[in-house]
C-alpha atoms as a PDB file:
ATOM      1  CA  UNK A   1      62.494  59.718 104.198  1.00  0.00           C
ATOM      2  CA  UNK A   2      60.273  62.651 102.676  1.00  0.00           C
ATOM      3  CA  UNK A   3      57.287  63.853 104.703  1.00  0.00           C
ATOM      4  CA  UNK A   4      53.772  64.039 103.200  1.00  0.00           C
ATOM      5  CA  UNK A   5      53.024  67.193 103.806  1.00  0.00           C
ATOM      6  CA  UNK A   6      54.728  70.461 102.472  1.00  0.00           C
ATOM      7  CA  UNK A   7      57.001  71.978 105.608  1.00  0.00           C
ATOM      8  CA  UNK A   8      58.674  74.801 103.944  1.00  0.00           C
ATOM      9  CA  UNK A   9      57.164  78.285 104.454  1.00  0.00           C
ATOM     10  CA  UNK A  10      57.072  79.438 101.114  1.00  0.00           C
ATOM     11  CA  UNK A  11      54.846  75.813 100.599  1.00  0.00           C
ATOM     12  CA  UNK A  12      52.900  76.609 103.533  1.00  0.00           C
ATOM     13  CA  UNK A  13      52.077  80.332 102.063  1.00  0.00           C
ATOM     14  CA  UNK A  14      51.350  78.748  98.991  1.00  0.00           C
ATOM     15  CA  UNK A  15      48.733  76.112 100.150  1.00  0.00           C
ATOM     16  CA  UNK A  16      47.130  78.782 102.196  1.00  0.00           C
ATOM     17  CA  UNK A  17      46.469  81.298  99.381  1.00  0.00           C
ATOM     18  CA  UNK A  18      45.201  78.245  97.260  1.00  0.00           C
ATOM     19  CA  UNK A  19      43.029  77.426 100.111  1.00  0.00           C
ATOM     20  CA  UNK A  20      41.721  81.233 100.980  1.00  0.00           C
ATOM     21  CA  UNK A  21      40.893  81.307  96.760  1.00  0.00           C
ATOM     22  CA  UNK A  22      39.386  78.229  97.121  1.00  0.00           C
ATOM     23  CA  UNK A  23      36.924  79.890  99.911  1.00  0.00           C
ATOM     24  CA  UNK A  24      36.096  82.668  98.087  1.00  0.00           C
ATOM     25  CA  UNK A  25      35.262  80.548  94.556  1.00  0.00           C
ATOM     26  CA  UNK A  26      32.942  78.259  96.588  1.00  0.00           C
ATOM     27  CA  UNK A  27      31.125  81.384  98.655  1.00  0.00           C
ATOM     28  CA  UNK A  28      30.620  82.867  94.868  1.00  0.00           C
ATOM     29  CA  UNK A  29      29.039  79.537  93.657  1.00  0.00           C
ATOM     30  CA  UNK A  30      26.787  79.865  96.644  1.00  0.00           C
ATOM     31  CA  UNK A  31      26.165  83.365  96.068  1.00  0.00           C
ATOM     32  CA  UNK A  32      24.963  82.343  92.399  1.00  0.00           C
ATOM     33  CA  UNK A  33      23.039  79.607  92.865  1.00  0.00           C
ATOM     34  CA  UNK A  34      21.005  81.665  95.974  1.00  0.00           C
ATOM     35  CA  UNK A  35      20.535  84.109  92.637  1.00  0.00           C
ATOM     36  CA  UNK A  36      19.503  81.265  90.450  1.00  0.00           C
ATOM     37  CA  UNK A  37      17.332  79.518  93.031  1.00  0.00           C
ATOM     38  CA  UNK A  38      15.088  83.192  93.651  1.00  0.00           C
ATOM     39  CA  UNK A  39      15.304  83.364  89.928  1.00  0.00           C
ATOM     40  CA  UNK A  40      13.551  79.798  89.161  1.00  0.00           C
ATOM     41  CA  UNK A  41      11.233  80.489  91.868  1.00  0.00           C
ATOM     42  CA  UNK A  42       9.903  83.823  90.207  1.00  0.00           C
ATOM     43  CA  UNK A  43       9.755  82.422  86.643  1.00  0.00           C
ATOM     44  CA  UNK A  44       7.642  79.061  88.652  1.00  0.00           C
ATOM     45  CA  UNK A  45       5.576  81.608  89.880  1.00  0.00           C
ATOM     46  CA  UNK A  46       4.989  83.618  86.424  1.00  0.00           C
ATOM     47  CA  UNK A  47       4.373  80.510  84.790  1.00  0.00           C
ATOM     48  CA  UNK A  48       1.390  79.468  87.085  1.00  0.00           C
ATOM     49  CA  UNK A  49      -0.027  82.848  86.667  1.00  0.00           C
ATOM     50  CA  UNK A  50       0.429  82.457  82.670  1.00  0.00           C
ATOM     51  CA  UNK A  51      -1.204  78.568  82.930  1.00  0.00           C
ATOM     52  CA  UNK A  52      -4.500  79.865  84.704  1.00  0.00           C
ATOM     53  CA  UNK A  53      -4.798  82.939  82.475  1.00  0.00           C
ATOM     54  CA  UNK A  54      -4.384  80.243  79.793  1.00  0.00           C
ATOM     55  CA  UNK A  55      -6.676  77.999  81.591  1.00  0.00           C
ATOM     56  CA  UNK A  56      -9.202  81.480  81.849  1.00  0.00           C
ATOM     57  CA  UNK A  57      -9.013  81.543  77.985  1.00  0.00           C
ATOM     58  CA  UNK A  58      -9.916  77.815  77.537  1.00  0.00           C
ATOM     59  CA  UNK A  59     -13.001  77.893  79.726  1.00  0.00           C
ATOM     60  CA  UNK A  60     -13.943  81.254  77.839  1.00  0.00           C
ATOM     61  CA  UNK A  61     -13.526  80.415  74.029  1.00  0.00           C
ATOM     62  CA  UNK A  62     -12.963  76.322  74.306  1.00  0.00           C
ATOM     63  CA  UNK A  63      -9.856  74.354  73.982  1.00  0.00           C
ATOM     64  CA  UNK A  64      -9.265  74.154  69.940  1.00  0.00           C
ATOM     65  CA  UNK A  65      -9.935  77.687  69.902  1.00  0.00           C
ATOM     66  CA  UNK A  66      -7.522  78.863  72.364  1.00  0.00           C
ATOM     67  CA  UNK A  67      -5.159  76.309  70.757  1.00  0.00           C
ATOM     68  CA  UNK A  68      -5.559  78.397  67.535  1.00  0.00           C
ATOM     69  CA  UNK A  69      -5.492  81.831  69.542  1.00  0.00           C
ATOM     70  CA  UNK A  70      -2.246  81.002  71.724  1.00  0.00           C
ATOM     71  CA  UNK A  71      -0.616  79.035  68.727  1.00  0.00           C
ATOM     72  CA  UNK A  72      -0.257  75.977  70.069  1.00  0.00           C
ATOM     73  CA  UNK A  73      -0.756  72.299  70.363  1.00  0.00           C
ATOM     74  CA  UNK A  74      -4.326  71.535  72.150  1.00  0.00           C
ATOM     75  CA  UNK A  75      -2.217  68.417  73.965  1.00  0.00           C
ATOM     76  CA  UNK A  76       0.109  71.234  74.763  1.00  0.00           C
ATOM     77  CA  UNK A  77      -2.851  73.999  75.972  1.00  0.00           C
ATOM     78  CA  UNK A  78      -4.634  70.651  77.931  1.00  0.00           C
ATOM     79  CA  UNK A  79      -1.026  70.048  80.003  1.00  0.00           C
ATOM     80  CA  UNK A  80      -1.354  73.935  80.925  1.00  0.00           C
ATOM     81  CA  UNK A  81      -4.846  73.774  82.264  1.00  0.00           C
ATOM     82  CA  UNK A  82      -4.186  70.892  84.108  1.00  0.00           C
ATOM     83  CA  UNK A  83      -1.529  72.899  86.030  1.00  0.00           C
ATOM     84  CA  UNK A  84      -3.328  76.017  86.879  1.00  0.00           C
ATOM     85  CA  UNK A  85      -6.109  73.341  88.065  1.00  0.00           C
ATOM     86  CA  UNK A  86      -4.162  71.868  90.256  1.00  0.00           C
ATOM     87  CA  UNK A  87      -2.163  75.132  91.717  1.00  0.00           C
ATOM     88  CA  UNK A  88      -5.790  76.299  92.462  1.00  0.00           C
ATOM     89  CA  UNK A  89      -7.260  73.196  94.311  1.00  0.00           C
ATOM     90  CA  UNK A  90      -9.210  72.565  91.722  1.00  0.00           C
ATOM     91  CA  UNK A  91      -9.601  68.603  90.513  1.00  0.00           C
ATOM     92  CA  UNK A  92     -12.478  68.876  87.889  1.00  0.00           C
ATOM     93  CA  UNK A  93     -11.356  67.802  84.614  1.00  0.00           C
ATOM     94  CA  UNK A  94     -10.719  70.811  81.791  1.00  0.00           C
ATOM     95  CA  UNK A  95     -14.138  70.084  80.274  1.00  0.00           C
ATOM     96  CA  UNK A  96     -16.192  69.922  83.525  1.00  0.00           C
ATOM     97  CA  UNK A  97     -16.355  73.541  83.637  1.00  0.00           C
ATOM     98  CA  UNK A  98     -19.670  75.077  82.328  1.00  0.00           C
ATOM     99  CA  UNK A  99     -19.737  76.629  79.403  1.00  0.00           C
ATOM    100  CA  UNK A 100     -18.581  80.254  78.114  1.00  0.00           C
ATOM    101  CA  UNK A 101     -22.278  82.290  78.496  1.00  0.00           C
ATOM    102  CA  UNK A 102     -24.460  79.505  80.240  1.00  0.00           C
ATOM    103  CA  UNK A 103     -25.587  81.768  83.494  1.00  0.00           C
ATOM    104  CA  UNK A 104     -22.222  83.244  83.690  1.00  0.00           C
ATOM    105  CA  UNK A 105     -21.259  86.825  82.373  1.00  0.00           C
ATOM    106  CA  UNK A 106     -19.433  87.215  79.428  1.00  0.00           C
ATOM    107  CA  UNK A 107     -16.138  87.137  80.242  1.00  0.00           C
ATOM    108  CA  UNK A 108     -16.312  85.927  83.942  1.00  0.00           C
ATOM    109  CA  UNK A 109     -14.652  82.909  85.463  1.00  0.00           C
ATOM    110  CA  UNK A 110     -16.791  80.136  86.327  1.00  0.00           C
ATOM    111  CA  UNK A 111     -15.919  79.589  89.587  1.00  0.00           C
ATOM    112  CA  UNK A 112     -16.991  83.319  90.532  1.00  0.00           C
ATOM    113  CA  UNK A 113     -20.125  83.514  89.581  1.00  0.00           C
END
């Protein structure tokens, strides 16, 4: 009767190098996705900063506008403003902020004036 398990020392050498390659391929996965992970946090966090600059532009020049400035799809520019709302607390609708120039300074956010 054969046993299940390798006995031989050559077979025993062999499973443990397999085994010790094994390790070090897993602790490089980890190492890579622990790269990937900081990564995707960074870009999150670049993103948010581009939505409210976007979102900046919008309550400056008006949604078409910016659409037509930034090159892209009002639905598109709406989504993004939406975002940088909600990343800054802020629940108001895109079109509840006042106006570009009514009591504000040119150029200055709403909310700091």
């Amino acid at each position: 009767m054969s046993r299940p398990y390798p006995v031989g020392q050559q077979a025993r050498l062999r499973l443990l190098e397999a085994q010790r390659a094994e390790t070090q391929a897993l602790r490089e996965v980890d190492k890579v996705a622990r790269r990937l992970d900081s990564l995707v946090g960074r870009l999150d966090a670049i993103d948010l900063e581009l939505a409210m600059a976007e979102s900046d532009l919008v309550s400056v020049s008006g949604l078409s506008r910016a659409a037509q400035l930034l090159e892209r799809q009002p639905r598109e520019l709406r989504r993004r403003v939406k975002l940088a709302a909600q990343a800054a607390g802020d629940d108001k609708p895109p079109g509840a902020r006042p106006a570009a120039g009514t009591g504000t300074s040119p150029g200055a956010h709403p909310s700091t004036t």
